[in-house]
C-alpha atoms as a PDB file:
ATOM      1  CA  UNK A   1      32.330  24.152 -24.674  1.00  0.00           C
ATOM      2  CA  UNK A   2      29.904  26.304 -26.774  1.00  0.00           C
ATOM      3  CA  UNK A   3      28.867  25.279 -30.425  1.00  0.00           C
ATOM      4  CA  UNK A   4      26.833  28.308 -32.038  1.00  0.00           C
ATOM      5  CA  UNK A   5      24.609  27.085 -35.142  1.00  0.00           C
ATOM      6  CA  UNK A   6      24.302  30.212 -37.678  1.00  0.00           C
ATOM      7  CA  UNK A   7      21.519  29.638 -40.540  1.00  0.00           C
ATOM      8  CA  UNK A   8      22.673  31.721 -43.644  1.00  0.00           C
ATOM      9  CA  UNK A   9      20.491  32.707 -46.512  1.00  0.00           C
ATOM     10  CA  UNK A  10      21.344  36.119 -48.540  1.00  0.00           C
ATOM     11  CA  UNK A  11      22.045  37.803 -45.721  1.00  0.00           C
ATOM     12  CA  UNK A  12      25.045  39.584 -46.946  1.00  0.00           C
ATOM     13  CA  UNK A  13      24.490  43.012 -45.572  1.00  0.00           C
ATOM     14  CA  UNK A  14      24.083  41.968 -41.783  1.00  0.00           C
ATOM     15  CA  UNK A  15      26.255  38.415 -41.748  1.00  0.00           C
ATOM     16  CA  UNK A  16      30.000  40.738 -40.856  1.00  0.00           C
ATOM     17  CA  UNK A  17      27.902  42.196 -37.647  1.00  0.00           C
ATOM     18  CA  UNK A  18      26.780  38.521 -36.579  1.00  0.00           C
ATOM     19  CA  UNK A  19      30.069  36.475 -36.740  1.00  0.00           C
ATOM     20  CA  UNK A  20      32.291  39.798 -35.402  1.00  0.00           C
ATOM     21  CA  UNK A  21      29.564  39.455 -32.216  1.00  0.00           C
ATOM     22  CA  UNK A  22      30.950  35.566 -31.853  1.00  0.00           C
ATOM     23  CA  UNK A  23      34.843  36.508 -32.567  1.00  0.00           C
ATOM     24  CA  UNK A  24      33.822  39.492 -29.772  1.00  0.00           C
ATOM     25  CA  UNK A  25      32.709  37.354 -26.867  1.00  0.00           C
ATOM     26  CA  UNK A  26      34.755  37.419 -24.004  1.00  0.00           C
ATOM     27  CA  UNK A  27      34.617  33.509 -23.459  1.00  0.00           C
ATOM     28  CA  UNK A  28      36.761  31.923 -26.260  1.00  0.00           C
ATOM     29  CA  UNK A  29      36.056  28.371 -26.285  1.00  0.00           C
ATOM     30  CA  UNK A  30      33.471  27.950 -29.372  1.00  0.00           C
ATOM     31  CA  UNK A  31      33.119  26.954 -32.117  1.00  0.00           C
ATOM     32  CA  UNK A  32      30.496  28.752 -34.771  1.00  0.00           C
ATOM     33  CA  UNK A  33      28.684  26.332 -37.497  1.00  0.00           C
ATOM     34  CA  UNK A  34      27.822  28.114 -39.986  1.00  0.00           C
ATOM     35  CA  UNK A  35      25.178  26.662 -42.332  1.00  0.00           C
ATOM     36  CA  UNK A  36      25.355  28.505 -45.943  1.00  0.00           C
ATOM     37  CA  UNK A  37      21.692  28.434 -47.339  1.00  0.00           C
ATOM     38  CA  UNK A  38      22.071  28.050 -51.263  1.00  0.00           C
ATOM     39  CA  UNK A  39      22.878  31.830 -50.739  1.00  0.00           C
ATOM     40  CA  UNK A  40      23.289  33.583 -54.163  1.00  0.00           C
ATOM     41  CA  UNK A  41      24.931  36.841 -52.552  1.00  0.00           C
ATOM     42  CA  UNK A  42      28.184  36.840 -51.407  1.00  0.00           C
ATOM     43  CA  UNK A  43      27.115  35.605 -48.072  1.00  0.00           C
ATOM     44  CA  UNK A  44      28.823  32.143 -48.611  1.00  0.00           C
ATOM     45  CA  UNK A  45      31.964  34.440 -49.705  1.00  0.00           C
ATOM     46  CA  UNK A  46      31.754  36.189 -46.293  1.00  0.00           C
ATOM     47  CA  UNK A  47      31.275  32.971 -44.278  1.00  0.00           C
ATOM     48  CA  UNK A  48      34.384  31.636 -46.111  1.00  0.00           C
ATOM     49  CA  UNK A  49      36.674  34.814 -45.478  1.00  0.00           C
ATOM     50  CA  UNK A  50      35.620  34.482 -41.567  1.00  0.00           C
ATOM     51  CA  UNK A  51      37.130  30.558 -41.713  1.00  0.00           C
ATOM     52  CA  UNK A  52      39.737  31.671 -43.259  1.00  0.00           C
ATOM     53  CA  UNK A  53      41.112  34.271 -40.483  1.00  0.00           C
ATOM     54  CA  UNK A  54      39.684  31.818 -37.557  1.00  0.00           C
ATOM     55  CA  UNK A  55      39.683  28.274 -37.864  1.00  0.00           C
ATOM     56  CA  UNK A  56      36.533  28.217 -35.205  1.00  0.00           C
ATOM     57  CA  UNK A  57      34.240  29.368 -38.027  1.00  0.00           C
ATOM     58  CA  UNK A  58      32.870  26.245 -39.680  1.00  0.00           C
ATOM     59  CA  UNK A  59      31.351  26.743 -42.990  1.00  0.00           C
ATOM     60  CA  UNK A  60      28.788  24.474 -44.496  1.00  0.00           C
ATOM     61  CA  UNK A  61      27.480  25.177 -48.175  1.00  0.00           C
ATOM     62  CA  UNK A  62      24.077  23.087 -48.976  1.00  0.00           C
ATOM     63  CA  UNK A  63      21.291  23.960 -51.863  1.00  0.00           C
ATOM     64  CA  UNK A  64      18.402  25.893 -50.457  1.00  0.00           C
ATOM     65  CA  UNK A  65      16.464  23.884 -48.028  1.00  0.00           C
ATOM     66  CA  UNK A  66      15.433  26.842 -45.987  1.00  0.00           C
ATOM     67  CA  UNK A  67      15.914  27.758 -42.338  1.00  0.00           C
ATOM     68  CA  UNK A  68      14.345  24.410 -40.209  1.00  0.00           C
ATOM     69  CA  UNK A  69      16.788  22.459 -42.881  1.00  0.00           C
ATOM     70  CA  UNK A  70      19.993  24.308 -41.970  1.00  0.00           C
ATOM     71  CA  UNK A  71      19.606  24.139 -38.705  1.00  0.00           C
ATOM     72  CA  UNK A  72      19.028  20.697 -39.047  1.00  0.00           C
ATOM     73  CA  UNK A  73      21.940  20.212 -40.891  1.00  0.00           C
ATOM     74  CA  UNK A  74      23.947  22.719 -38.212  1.00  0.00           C
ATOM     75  CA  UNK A  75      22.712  20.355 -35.277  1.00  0.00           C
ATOM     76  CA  UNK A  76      24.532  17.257 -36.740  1.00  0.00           C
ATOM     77  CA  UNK A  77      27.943  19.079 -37.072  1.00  0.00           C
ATOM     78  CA  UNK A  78      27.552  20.443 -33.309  1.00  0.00           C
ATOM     79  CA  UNK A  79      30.462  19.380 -31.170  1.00  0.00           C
ATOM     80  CA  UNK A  80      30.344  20.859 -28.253  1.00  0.00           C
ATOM     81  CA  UNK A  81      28.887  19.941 -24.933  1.00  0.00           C
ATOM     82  CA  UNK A  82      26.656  23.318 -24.967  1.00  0.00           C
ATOM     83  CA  UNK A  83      24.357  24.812 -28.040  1.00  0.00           C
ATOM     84  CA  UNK A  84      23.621  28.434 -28.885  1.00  0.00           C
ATOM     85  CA  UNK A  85      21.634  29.606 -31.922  1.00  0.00           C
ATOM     86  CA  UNK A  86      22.510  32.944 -33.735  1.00  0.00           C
ATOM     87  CA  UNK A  87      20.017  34.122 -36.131  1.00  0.00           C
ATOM     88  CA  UNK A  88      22.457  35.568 -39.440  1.00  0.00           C
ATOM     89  CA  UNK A  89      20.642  39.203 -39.598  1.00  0.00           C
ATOM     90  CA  UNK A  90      21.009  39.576 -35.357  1.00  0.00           C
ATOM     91  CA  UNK A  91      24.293  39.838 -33.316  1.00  0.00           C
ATOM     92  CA  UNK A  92      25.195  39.079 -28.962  1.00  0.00           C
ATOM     93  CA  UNK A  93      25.897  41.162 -26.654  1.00  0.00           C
ATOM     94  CA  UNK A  94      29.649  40.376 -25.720  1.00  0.00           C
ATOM     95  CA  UNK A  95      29.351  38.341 -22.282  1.00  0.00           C
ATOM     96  CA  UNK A  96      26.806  35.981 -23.698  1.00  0.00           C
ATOM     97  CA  UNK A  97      28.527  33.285 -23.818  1.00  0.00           C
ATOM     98  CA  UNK A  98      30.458  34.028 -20.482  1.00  0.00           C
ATOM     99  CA  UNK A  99      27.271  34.595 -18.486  1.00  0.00           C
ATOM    100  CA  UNK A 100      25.391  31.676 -20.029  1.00  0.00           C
ATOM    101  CA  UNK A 101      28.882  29.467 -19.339  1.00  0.00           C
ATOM    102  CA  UNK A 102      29.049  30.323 -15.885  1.00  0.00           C
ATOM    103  CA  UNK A 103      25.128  29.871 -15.008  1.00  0.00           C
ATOM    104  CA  UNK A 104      25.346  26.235 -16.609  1.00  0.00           C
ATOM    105  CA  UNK A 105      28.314  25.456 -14.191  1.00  0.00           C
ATOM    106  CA  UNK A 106      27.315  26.631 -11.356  1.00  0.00           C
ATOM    107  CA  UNK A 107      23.881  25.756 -11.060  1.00  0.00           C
ATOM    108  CA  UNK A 108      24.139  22.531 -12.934  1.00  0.00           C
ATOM    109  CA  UNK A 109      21.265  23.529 -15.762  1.00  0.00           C
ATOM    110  CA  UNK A 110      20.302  21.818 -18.690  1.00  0.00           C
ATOM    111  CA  UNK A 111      19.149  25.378 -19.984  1.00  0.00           C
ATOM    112  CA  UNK A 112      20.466  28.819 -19.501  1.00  0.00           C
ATOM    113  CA  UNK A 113      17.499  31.826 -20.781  1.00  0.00           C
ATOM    114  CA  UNK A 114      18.267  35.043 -21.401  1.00  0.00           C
ATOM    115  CA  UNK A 115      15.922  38.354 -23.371  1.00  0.00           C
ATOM    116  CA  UNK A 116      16.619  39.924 -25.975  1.00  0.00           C
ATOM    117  CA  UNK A 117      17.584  43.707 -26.302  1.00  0.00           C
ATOM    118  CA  UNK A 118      13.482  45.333 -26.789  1.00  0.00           C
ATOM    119  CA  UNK A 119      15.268  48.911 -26.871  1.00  0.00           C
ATOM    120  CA  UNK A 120      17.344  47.920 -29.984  1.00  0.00           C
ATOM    121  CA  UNK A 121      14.510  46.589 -31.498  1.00  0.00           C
ATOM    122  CA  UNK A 122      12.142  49.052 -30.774  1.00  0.00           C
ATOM    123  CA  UNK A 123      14.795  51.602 -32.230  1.00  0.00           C
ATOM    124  CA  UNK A 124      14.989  49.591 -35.233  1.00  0.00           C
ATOM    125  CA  UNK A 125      11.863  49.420 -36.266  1.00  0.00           C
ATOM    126  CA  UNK A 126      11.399  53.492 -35.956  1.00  0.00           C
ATOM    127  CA  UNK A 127      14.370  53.826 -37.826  1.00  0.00           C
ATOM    128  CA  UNK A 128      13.366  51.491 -40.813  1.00  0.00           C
ATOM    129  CA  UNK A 129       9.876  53.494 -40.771  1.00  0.00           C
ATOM    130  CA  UNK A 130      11.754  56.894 -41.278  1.00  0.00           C
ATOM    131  CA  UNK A 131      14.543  55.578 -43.836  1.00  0.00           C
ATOM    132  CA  UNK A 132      17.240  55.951 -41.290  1.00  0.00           C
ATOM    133  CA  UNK A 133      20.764  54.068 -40.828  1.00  0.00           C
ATOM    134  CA  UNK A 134      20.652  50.781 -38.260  1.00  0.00           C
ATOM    135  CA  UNK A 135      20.407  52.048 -34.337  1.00  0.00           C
ATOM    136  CA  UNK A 136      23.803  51.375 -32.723  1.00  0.00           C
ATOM    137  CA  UNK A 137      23.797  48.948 -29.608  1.00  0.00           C
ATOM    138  CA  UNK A 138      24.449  50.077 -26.717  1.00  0.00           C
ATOM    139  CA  UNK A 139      26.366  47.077 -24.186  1.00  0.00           C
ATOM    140  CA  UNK A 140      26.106  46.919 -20.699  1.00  0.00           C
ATOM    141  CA  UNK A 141      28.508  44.578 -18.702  1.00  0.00           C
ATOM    142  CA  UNK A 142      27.415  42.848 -16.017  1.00  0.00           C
ATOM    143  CA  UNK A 143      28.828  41.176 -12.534  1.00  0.00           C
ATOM    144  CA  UNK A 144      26.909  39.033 -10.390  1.00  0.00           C
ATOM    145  CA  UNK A 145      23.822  39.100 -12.825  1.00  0.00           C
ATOM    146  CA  UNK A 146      20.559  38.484 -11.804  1.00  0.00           C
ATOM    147  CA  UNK A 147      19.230  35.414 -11.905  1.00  0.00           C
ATOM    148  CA  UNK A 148      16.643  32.756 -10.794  1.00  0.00           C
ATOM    149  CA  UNK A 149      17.073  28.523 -11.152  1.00  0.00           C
ATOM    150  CA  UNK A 150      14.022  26.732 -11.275  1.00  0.00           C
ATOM    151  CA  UNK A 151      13.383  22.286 -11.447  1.00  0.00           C
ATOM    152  CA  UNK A 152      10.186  23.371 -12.903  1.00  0.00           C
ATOM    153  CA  UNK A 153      10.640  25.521 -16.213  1.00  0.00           C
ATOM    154  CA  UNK A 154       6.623  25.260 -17.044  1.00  0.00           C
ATOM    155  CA  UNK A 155       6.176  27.485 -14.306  1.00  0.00           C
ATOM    156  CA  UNK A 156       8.110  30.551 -16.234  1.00  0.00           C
ATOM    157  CA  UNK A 157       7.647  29.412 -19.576  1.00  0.00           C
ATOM    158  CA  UNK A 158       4.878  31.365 -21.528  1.00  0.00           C
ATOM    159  CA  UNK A 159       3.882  32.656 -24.899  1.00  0.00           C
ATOM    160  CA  UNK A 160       1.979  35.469 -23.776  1.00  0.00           C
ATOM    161  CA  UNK A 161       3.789  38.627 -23.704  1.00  0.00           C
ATOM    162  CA  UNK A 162       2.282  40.213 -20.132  1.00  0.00           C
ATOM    163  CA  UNK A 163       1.467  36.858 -18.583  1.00  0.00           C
ATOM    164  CA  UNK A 164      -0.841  37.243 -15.501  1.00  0.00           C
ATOM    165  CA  UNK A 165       0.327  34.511 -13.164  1.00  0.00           C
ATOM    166  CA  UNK A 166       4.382  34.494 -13.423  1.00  0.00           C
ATOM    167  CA  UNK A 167       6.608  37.102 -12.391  1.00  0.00           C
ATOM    168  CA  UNK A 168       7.656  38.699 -15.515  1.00  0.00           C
ATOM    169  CA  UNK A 169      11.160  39.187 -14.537  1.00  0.00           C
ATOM    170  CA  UNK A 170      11.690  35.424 -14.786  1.00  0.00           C
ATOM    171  CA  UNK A 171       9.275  35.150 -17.282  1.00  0.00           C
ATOM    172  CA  UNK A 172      10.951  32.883 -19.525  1.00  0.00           C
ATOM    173  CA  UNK A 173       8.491  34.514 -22.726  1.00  0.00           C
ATOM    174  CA  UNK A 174       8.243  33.441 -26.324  1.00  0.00           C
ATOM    175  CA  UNK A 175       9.530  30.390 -28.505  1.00  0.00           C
ATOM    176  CA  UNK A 176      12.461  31.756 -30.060  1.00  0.00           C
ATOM    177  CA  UNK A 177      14.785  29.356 -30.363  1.00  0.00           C
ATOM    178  CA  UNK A 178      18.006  31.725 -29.996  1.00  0.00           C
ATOM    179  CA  UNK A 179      17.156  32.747 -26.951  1.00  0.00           C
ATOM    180  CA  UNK A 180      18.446  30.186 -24.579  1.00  0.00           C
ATOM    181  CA  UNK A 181      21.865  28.072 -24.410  1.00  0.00           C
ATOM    182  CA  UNK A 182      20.960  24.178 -23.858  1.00  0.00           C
ATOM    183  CA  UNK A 183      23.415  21.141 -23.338  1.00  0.00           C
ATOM    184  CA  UNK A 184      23.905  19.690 -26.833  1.00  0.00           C
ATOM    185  CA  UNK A 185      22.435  16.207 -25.630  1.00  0.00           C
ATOM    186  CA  UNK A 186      19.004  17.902 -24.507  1.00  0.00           C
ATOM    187  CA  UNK A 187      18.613  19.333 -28.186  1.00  0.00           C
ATOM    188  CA  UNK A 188      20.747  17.208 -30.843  1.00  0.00           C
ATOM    189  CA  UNK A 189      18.027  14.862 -31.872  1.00  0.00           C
ATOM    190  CA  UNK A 190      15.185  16.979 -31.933  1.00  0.00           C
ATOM    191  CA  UNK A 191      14.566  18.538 -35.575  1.00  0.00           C
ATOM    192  CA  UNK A 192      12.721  21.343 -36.750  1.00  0.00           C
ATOM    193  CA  UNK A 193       9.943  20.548 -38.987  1.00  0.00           C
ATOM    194  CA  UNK A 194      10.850  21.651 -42.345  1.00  0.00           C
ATOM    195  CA  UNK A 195       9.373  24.119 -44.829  1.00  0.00           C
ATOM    196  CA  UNK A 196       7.576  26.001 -42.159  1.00  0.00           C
ATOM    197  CA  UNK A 197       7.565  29.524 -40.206  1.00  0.00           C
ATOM    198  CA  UNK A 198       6.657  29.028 -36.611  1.00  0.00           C
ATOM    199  CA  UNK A 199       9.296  25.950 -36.379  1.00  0.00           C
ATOM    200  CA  UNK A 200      10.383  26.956 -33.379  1.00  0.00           C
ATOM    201  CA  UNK A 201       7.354  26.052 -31.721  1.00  0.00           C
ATOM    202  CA  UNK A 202       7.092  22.552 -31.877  1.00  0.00           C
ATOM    203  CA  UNK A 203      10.753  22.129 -31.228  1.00  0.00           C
ATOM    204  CA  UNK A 204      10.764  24.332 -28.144  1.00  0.00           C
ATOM    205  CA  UNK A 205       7.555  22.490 -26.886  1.00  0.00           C
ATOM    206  CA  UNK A 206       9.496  19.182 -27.103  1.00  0.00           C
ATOM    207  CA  UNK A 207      12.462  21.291 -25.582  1.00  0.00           C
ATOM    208  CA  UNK A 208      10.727  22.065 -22.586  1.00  0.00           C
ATOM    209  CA  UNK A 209       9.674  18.461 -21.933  1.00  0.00           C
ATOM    210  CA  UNK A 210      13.379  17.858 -21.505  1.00  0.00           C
ATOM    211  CA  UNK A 211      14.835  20.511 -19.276  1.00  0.00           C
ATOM    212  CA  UNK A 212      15.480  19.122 -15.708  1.00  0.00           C
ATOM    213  CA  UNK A 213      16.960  22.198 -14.020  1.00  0.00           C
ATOM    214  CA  UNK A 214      17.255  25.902 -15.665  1.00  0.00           C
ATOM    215  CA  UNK A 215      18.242  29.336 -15.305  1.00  0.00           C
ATOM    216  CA  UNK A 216      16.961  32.184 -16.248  1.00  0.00           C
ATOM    217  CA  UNK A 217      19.288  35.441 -16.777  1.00  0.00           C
ATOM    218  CA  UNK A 218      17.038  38.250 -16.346  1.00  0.00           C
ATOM    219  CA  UNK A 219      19.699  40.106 -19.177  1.00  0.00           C
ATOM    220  CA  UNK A 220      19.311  41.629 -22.379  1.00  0.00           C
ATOM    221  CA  UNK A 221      21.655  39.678 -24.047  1.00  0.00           C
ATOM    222  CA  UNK A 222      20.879  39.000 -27.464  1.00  0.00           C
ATOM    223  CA  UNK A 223      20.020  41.657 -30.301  1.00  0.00           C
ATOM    224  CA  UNK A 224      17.296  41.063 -32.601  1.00  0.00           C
ATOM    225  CA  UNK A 225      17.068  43.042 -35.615  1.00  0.00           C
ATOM    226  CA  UNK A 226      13.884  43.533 -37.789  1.00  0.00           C
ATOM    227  CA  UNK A 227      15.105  42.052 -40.928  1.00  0.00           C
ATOM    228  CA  UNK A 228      12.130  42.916 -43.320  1.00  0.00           C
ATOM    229  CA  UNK A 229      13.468  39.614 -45.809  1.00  0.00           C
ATOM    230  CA  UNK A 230      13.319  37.770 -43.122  1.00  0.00           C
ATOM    231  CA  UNK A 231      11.423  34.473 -42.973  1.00  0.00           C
ATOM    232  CA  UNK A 232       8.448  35.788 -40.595  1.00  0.00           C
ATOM    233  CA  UNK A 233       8.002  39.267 -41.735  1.00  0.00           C
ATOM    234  CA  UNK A 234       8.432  38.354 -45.499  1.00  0.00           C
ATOM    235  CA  UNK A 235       6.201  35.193 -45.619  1.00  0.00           C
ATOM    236  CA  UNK A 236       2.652  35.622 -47.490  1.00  0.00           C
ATOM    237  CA  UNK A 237      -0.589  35.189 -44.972  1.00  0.00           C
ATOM    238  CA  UNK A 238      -1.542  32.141 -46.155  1.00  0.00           C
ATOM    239  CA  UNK A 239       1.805  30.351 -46.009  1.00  0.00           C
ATOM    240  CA  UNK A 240       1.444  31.680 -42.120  1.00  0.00           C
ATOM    241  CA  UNK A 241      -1.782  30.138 -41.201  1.00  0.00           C
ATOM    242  CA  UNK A 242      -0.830  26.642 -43.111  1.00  0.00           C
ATOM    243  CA  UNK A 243       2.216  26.686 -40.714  1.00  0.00           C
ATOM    244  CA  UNK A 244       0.490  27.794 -37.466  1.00  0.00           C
ATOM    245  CA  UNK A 245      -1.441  24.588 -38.368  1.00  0.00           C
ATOM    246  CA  UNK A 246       1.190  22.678 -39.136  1.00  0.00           C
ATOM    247  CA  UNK A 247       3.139  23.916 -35.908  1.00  0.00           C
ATOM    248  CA  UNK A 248      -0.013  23.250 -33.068  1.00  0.00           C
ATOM    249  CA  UNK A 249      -0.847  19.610 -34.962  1.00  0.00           C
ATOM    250  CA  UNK A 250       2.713  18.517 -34.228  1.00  0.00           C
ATOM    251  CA  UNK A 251       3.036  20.189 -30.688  1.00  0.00           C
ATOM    252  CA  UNK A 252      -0.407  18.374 -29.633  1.00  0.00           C
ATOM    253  CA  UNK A 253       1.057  14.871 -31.053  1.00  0.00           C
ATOM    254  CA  UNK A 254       4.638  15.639 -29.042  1.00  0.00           C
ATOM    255  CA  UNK A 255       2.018  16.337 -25.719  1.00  0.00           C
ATOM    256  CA  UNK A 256      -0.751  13.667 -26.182  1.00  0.00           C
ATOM    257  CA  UNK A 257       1.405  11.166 -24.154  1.00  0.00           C
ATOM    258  CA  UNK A 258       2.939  13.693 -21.664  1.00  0.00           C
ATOM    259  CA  UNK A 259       2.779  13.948 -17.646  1.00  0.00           C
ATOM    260  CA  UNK A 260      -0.675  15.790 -16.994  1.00  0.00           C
ATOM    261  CA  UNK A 261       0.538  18.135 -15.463  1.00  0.00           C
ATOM    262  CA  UNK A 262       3.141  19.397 -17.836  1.00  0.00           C
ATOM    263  CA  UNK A 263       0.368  19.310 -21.054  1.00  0.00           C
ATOM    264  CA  UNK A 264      -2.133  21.224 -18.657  1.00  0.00           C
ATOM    265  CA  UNK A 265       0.831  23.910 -18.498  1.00  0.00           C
ATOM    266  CA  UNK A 266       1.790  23.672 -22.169  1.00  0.00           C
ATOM    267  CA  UNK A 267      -1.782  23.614 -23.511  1.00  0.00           C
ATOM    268  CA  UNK A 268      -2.182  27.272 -21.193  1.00  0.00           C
ATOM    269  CA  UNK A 269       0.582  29.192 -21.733  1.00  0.00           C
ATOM    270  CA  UNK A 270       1.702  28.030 -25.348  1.00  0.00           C
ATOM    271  CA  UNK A 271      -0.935  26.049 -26.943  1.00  0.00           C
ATOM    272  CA  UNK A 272      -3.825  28.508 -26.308  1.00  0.00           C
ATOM    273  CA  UNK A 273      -2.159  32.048 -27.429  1.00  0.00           C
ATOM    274  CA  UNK A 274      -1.153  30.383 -30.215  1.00  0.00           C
ATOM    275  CA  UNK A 275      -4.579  28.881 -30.918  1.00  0.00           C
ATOM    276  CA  UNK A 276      -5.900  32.444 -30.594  1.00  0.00           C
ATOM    277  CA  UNK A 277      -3.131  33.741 -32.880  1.00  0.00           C
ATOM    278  CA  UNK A 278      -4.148  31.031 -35.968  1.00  0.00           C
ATOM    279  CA  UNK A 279      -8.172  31.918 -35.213  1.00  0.00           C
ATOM    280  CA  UNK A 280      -7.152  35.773 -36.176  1.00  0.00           C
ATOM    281  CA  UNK A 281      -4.657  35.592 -39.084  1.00  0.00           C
ATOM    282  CA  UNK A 282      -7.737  32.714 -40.549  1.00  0.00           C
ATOM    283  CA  UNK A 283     -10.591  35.460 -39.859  1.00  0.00           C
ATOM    284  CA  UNK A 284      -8.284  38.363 -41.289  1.00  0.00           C
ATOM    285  CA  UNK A 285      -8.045  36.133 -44.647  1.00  0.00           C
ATOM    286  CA  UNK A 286     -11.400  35.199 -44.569  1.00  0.00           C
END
């Protein structure tokens, strides 16, 4: 039912946390791709040792391509009817999968969105700042969670982190690819552009253009942790604007020949802050 995609890339210290968060979920039918970078730790060793013990861990090895490639890559191996993405440094909270299964069936979504976990990653960055150990998670389980199914996802969908005109419990905020489950057919031929940060951006924008019916979770169910390697917080400031370029000239060309409607949203709530956001990092480098 649920393929998860898992981009690795020396991420030796954290990948153990992420794949015992899949072998943890308390809905078993997945199946967990996961997409060894050119890694020169041990994290292809790792990814290996978890196939070996459970034969729902897929392992790909592939020379460096970086992350947009991988996932690529992790897209074309998918086989099940529903996608999740799991970042290799973060981990989910144990009824992801069950929560996400259930909204899907019984509101007939293309897309099921969920937050992520901003006490963890508060926590996380404070303890990083002082030299401390990783915060530990703290899980809630949830019945009859709250939630909200919409025809219309451009009328939740934002990049702005305090939007003004959408209820931000249903607030559906932010690009991030991992944090929604979508039916493998909305997603499986849309690629991310390669050799950029900010990929998720055009892809979700094409995403959204997609999504007949979704619902959105209003549950912390995914835990992002402030890997300072990462792609984002490790890439130079230049390399950032020349992708926030790259990023809004491909979202404009995916929008030119959409409904009016839908582009009015799009250019508002996405195109716009992240307009704003390529205007400062080009004056802070000027």
């Amino acid at each position: 039912m649920i393929s998860v995609i898992v981009p690795i890339y020396n991420v030796e210290k954290y990948l153990p946390r992420a794949l015992d968060s899949i072998l943890s979920q308390t809905y078993k039918d997945w199946e967990a791709i996961l997409v060894d970078d050119g890694s020169t730790d041990d994290s292809g060793k790792i990814a290996d040792e978890y196939a070996a013990r459970d034969r729902r861990f897929k392992v790909i090895h592939k020379p460096n391509g970086g992350q947009s490639e991988a996932r690529n890559t992790g897209i074309e191996q998918v086989n099940g009817i529903n996608t999740l993405f799991l970042d290799a440094d973060d981990f989910l909270h144990p009824q992801l999968m069950e929560l996400c299964i259930e909204a899907m069936q019984c509101d007939a979504s293309d897309l099921v969105a969920f937050t992520y976990d901003r006490t963890y990653r508060t926590l996380g960055f404070i303890r990083h700042f002082l030299h401390l150990g990783d915060p530990t998670p703290h899980y809630g389980f949830y019945k009859n969670p709250p939630s909200l199914v919409t025809d219309n996802i451009f009328d939740y969908a934002t990049e702005y982190s305090r939007p003004k005109d959408i209820d931000r419990r249903w607030a559906v905020k932010h690009c991030q690819v991992w944090r929604c489950m979508y039916k493998t057919y909305i997603v499986r031929d849309i690629k991310f552009i390669q050799g950029i940060i900010y990929e998720d951006f055009p892809w979700w924008s094409e995403v959204l253009l997609r999504i007949r019916r979704c619902t959105i979770l209003n549950l912390p169910l995914y835990f992002y942790y402030p890997n300072p390697q990462s792609d984002i917080l490790s890439a130079k400031p230049p390399h950032k604007i020349e992708s926030l370029r790259q990023g809004i000239e491909a979202g404009k060309r995916i929008y030119a020949s959409a409904p009016a409607e839908k582009r009015q949203a799009w250019e508002r709530n996405f195109l716009a802050p992240f307009e704003q956001k390529l205007k400062r990092k080009d004056g802070n480098e000027q």
